[in-house]
Protein backbone atom coordinates (compact mmCIF):
# COMPACT_ATOMS: atom_id res chain seq x y z
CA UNK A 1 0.00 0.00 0.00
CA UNK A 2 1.01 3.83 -0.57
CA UNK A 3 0.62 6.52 1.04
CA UNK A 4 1.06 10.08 0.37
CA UNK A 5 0.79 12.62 3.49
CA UNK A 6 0.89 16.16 2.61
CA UNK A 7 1.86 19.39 4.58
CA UNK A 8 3.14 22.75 4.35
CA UNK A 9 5.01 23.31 7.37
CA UNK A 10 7.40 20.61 9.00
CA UNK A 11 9.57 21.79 12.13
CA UNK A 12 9.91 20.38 15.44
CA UNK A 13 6.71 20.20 17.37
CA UNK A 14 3.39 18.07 17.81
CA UNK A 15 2.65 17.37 14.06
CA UNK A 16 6.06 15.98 13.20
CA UNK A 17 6.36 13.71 16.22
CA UNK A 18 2.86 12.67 15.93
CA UNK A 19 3.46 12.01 12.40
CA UNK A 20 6.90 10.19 12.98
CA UNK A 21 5.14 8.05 15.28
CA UNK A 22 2.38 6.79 13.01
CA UNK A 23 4.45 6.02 10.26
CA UNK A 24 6.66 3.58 12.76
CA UNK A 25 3.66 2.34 15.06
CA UNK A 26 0.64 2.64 12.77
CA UNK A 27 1.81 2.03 8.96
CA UNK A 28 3.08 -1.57 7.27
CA UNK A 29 6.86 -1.64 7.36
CA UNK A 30 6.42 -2.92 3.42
CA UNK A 31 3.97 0.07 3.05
CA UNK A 32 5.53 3.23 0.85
CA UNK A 33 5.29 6.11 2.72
CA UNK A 34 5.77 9.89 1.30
CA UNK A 35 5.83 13.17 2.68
CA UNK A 36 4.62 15.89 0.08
CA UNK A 37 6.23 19.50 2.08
CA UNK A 38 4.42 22.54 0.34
CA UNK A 39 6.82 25.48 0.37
CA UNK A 40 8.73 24.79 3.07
CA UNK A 41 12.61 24.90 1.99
CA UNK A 42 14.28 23.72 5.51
CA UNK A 43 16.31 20.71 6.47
CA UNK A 44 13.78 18.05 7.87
CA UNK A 45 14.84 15.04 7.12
CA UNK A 46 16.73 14.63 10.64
CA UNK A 47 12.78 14.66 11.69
CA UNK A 48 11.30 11.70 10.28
CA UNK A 49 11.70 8.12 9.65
CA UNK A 50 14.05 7.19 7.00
CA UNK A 51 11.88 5.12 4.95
CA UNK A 52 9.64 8.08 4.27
CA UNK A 53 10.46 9.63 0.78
CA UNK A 54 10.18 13.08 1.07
CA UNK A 55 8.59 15.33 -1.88
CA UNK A 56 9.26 19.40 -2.12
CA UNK A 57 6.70 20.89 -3.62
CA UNK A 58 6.47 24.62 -4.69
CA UNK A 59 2.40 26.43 -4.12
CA UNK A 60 1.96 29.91 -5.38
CA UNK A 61 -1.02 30.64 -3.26
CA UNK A 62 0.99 33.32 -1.66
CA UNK A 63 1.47 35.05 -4.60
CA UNK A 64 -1.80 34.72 -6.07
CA UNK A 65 -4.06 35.60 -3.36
CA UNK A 66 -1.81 37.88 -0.97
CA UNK A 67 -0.61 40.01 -3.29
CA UNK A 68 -4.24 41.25 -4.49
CA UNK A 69 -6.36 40.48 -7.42
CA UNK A 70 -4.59 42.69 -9.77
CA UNK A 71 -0.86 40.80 -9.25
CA UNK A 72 -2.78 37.53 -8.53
CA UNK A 73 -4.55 37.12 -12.21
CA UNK A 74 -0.91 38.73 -13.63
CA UNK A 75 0.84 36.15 -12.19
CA UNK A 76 -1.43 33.51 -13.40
CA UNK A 77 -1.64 34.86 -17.05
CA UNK A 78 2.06 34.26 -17.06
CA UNK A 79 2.55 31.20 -15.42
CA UNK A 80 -0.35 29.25 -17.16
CA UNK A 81 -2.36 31.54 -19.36
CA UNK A 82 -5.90 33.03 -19.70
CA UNK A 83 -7.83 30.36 -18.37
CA UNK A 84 -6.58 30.37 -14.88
CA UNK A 85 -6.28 34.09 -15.04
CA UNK A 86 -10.21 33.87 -15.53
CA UNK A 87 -10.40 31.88 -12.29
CA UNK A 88 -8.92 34.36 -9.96
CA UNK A 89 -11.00 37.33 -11.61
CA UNK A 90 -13.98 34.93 -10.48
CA UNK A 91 -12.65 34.33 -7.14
CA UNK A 92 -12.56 38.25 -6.95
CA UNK A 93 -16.58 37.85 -7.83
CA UNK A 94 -17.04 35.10 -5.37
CA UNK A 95 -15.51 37.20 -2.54
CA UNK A 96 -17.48 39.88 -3.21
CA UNK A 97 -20.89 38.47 -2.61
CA UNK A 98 -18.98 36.74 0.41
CA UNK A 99 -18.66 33.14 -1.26
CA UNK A 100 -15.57 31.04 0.02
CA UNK A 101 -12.33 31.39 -2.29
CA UNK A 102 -10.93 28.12 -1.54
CA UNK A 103 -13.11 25.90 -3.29
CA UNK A 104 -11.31 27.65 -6.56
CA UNK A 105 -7.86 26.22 -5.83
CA UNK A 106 -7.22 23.81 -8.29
CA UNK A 107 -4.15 22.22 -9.69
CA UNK A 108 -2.38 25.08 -11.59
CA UNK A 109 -1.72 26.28 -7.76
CA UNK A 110 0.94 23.88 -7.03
CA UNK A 111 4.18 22.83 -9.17
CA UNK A 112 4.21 18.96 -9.30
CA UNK A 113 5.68 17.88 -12.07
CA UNK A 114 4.78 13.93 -11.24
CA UNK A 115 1.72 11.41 -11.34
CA UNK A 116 1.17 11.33 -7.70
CA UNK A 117 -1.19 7.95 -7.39
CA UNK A 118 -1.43 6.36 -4.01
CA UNK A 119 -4.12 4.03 -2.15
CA UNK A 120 -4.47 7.12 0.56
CA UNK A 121 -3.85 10.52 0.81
CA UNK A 122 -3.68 12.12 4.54
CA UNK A 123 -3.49 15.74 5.23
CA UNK A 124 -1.93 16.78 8.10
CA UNK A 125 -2.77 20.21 9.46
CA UNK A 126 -6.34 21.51 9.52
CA UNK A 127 -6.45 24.84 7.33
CA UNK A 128 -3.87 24.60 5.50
CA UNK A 129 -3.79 25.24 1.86
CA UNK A 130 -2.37 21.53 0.81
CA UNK A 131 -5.64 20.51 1.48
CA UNK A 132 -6.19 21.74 -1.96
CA UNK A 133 -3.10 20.03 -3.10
CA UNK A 134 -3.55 16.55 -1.94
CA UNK A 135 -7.63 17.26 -3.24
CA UNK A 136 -6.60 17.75 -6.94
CA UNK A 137 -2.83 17.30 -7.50
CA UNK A 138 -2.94 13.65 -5.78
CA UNK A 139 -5.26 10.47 -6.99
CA UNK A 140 -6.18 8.34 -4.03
CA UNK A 141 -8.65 5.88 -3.03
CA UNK A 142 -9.15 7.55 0.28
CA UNK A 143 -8.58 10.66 1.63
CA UNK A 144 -8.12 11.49 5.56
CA UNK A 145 -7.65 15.04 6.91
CA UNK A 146 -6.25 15.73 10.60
CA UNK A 147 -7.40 18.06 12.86
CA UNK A 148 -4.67 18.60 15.72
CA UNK A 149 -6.21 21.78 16.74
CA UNK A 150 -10.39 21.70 15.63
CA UNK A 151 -10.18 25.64 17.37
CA UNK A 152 -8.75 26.76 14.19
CA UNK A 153 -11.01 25.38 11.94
CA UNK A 154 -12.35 28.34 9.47
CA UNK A 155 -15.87 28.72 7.84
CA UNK A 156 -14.62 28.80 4.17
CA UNK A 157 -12.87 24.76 4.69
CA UNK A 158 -15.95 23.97 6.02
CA UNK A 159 -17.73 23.20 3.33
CA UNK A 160 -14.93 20.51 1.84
CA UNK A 161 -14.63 19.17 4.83
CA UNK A 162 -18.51 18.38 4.58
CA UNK A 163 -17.97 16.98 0.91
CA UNK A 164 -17.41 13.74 -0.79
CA UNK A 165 -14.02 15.32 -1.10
CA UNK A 166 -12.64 14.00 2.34
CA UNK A 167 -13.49 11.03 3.32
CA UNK A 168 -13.04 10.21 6.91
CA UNK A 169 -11.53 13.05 9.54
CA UNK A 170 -9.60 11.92 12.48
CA UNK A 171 -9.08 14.32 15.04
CA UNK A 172 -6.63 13.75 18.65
CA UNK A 173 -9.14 14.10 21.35
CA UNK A 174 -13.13 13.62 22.77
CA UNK A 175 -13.04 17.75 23.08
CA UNK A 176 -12.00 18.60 19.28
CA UNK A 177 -14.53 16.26 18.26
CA UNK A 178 -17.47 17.54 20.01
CA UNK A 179 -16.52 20.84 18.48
CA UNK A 180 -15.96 19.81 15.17
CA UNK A 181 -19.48 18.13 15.12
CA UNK A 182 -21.04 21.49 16.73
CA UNK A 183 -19.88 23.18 13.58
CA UNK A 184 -19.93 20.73 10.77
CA UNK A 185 -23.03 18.32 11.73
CA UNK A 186 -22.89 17.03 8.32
CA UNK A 187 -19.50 15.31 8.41
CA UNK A 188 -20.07 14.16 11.68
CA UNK A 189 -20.47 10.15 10.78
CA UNK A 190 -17.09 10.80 9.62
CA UNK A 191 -15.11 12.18 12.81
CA UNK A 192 -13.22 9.87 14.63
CA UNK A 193 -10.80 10.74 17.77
CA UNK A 194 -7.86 8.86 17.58
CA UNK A 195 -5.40 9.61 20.18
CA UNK A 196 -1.57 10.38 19.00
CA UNK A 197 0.72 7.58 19.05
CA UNK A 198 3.43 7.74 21.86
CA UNK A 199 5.76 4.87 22.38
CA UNK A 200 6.42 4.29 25.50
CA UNK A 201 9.66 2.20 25.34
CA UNK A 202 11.33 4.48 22.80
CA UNK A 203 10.13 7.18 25.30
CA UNK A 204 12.15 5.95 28.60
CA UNK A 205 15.21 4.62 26.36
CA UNK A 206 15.94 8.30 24.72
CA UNK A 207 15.46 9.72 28.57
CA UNK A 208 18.08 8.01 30.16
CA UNK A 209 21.07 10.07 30.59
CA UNK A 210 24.38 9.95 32.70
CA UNK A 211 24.77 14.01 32.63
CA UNK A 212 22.97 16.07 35.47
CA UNK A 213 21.40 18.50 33.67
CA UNK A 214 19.93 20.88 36.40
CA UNK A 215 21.82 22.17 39.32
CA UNK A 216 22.09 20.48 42.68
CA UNK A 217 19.74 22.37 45.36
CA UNK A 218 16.94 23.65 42.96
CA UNK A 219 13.69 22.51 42.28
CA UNK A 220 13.33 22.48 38.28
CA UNK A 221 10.13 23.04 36.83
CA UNK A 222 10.01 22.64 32.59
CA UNK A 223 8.50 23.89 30.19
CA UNK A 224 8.43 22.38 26.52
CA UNK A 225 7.03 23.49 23.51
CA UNK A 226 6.74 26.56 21.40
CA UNK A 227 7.04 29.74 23.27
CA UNK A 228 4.78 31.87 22.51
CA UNK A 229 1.28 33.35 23.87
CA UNK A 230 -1.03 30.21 22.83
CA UNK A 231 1.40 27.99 24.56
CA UNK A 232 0.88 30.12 27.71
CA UNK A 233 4.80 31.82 28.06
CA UNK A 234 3.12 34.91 29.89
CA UNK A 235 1.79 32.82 32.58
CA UNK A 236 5.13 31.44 33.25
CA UNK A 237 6.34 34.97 33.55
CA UNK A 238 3.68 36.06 35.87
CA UNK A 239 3.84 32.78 38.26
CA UNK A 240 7.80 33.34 38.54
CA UNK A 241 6.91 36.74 39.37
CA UNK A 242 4.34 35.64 41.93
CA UNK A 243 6.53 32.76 43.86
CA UNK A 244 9.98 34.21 43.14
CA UNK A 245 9.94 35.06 47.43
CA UNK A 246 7.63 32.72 48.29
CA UNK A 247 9.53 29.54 46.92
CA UNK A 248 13.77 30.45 45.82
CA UNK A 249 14.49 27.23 44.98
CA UNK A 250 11.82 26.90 42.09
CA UNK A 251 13.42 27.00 38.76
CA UNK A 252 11.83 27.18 35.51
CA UNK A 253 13.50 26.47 32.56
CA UNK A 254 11.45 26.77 28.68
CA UNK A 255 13.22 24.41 26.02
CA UNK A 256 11.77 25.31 22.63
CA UNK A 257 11.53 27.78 19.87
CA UNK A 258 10.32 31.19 19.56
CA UNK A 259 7.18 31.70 17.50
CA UNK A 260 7.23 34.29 14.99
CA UNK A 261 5.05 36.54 17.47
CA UNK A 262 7.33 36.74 20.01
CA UNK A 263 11.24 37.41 19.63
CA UNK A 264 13.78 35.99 22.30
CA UNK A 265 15.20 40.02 22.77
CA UNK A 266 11.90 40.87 23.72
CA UNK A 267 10.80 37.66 26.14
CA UNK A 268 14.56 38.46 27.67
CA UNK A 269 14.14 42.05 28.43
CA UNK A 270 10.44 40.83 29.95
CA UNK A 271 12.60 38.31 32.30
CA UNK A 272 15.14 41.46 33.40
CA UNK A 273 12.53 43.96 33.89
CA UNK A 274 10.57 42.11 36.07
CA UNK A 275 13.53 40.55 38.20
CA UNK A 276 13.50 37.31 37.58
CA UNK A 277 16.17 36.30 34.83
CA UNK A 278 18.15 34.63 37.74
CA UNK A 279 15.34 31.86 38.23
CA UNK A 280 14.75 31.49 34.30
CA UNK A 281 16.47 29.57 31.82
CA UNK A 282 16.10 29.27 28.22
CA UNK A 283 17.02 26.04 26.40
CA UNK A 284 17.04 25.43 22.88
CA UNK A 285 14.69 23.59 20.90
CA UNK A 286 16.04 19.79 20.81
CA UNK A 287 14.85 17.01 19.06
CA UNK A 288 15.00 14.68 22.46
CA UNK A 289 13.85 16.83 25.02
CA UNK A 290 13.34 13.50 27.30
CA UNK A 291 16.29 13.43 29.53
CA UNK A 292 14.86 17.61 30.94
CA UNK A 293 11.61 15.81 31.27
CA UNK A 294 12.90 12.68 33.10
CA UNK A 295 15.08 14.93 35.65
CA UNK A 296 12.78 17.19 36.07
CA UNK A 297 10.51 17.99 39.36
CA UNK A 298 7.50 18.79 37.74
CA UNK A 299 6.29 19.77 33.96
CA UNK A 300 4.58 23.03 33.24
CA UNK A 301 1.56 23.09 30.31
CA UNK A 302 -0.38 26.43 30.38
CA UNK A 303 -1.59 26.40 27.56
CA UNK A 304 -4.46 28.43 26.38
CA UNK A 305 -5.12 25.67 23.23
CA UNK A 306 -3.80 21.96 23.54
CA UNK A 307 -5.82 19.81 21.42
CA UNK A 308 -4.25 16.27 23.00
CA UNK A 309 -0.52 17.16 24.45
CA UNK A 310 2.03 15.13 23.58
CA UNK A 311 4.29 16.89 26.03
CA UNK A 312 1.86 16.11 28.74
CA UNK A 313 1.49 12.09 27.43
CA UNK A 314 5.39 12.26 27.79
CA UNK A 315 5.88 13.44 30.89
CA UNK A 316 3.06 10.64 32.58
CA UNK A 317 5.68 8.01 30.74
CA UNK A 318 8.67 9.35 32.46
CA UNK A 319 6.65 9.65 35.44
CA UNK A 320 6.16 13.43 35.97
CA UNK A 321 3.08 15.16 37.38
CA UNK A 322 2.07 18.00 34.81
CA UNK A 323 0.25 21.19 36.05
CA UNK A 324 -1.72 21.48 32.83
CA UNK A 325 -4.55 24.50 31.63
CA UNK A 326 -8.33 22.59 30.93
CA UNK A 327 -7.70 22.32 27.58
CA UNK A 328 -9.10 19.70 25.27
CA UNK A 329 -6.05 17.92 25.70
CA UNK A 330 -5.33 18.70 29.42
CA UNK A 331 -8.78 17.60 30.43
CA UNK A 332 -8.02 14.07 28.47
CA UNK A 333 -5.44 13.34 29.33
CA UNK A 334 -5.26 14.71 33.07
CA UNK A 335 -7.37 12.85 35.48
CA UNK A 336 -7.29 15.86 38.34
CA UNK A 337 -5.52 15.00 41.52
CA UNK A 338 -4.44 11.56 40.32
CA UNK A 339 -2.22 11.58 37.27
CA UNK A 340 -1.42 15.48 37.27
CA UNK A 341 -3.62 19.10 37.72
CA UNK A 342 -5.19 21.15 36.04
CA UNK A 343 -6.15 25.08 35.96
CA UNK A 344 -8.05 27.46 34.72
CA UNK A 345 -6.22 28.64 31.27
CA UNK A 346 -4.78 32.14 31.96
CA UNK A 347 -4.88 31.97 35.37
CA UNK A 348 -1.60 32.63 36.54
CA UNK A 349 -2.53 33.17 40.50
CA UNK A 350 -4.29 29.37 39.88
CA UNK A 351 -1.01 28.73 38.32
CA UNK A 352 1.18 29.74 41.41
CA UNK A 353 -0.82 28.12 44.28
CA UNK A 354 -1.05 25.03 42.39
CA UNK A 355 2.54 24.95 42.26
CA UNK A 356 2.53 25.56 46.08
CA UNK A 357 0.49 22.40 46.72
CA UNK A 358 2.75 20.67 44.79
CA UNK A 359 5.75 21.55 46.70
CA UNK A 360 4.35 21.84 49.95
CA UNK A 361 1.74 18.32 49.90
CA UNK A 362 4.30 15.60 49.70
CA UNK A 363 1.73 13.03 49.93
CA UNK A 364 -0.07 14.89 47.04
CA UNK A 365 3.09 14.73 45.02
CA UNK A 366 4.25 11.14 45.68
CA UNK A 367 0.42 10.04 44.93
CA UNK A 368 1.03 11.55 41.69
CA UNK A 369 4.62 9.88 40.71
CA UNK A 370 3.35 6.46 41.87
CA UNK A 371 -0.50 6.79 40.23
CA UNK A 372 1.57 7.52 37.05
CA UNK A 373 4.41 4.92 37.61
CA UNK A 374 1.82 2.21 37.71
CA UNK A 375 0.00 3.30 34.81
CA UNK A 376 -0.29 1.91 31.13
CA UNK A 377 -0.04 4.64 28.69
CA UNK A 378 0.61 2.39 25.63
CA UNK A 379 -1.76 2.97 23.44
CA UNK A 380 -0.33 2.08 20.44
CA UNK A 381 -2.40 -1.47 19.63
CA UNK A 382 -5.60 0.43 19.84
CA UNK A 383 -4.51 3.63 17.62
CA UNK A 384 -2.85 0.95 14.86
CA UNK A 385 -6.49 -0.99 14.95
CA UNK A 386 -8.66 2.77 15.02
CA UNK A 387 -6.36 4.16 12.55
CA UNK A 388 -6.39 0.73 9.70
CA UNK A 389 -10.01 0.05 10.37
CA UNK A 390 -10.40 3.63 8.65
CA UNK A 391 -8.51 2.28 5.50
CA UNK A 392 -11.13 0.13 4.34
């Protein structure tokens, strides 16, 4: 069997891992496997499994619909003549009496220069515009779309989603489902939540390190993911701020990337001004992160949107309690008081006293560590069964 997963964007973070995972724990290992990468130009091969073949493909969508209607149908009277011209003068006409301008895209979009046949065709991120690609550029028997995040789901996919086009949606948790069949009732029979795959082994072998990686005396608690304000970076400002008297020892330390939103200069100077740079750490974005999750004292998720958490998943494995927002994911994952907490999201006073019970209940933490050490989080059987019976 073949199969063809398209995307635009392909860094470190929750859609690469999740997809890296699938391909080793979900797909045949006689199964061909591409990755079609819209646009993006980076290294990212060190990301994936190396039996997946991967495909660079150039869109123009930036150039024909950012760049107005006047250097849009230019650009597509050189690159492929008067016909597609006409098409964005009559997405113009649709947007005017407010009809969606996606269901236009068509082939001429994208530069693919091969016959891109497969059994199925999955599309990674919600939104984005390789949906259109992997629609008209790619012939498949089946096509699956994931939703990581259903919160970003806008009105004008909403009708292909509905469609014959897209067969069978899988999205990460109970919460994004409910949502997505709030606003697309119609495609409802054709939601299914199947969790991300984590493997547990691979988890604890890539954690074990001989190198202390904190220092002796403090009390580290980590942060991983993107940094930026969905991932909740000004609550972990604010809760420094709040127990940086209250509790010296606590340590937090962020290991991730920057979003384009908010600059490291900027989250630095943030850190000075308010007198706390001395109990923050940056770390770079790594592609194990396990060993700072397995030495750490507690894990930090404040997230104001987490559709399942991997980082959260992670940190159960290695045996961490997780102060997590009541996101989708959070609330999934989380069972309150038992396997971790959870707060209100943006709620940074929440934040700090929950951190306070953590330190000062012992019996609350040690619950936690043990409830967690004697827990199965291997899911991997049932996702490999959810995710084939949707092949059929």
């Amino acid at each position: 069997m073949k199969y063809i997963f398209v995307c635009s964007s392909f860094n470190i973070g929750g859609v690469a891992t999740s997809f890296s995972y699938l391909v080793d724990g979900a797909i045949g290992g006689n199964d061909e496997v591409e990755l079609h990468v819209v646009d993006q130009i980076s290294e990212i091969k060190a990301y994936i499994p190396n039996r997946v073949k991967i495909v660079h493909v150039h869109g123009y969508y930036s150039d024909i619909y950012q760049k107005g209607t006047k250097n849009g149908t230019l650009f597509l009277l050189k690159k492929n003549g008067i016909w597609s011209a006409i098409k964005r003068l009559y997405v113009r006409f649709l947007e005017i009496f407010d009809i969606h301008k996606p269901l236009i895209l068509n082939k001429d979009f994208f530069d693919s220069e091969q016959n891109n046949k497969c059994d199925i065709c999955v599309v990674l991120k919600e939104n984005d515009p390789c949906l259109f690609y992997a629609i008209n550029n790619v012939e498949s028997r089946k096509r699956i779309a994931f939703f990581h995040t259903a919160g970003y789901l806008r009105n004008e996919y909403m009708p292909i989603y509905c469609s014959q086009m897209i067969d069978e949606i899988i999205t990460v948790s109970t919460g994004n489902r409910d949502f997505l069949v709030e606003k697309m009732p119609l495609a409802a029979s054709k939601i299914h939540v199947i969790h991300n795959i984590v493997p547990v082994d691979k988890i604890k072998i890539l954690a074990k390190t001989t190198e202390s990686l904190f220092c002796d005396g403090e009390l580290p608690i980590l942060f991983v993911g993107r940094i930026c304000a969905e991932k909740g970076s000004n609550a972990i400002i604010e809760t420094a701020i709040l127990l940086k008297d209250e509790l010296p020892n606590i340590h937090w330390y962020l290991l991730g990337r920057f979003d384009h939103e908010l600059s490291y200069e900027n989250f630095d100077k943030s850190l000075t001004e308010n007198k706390i740079k001395e109990r923050v750490t940056l770390l770079p974005a790594l592609e194990n992160p396990y060993p700072y999750i397995a030495q750490a004292w507690a894990i930090v998720n404040p997230s104001r949107i987490e559709s399942y958490g991997m980082v959260i998943r992670e940190a159960q494995i290695l045996g961490k309690p997780v102060i997590a927002t009541k996101t989708y994911g959070g609330i999934e994952l989380i069972d309150d008081g038992k396997t971790g907490l959870l707060v209100d999201i943006d709620n940074s006073y929440q934040l700090a006293d929950t951190v306070k019970k953590l330190y000062n209940d012992v019996v609350c933490y040690n619950g936690i560590v043990t409830n967690l050490n004697e827990s199965d989080f291997d899911e991997s059987e049932l996702v490999r069964e959810q995710f084939n019976a949707l092949l059929r």
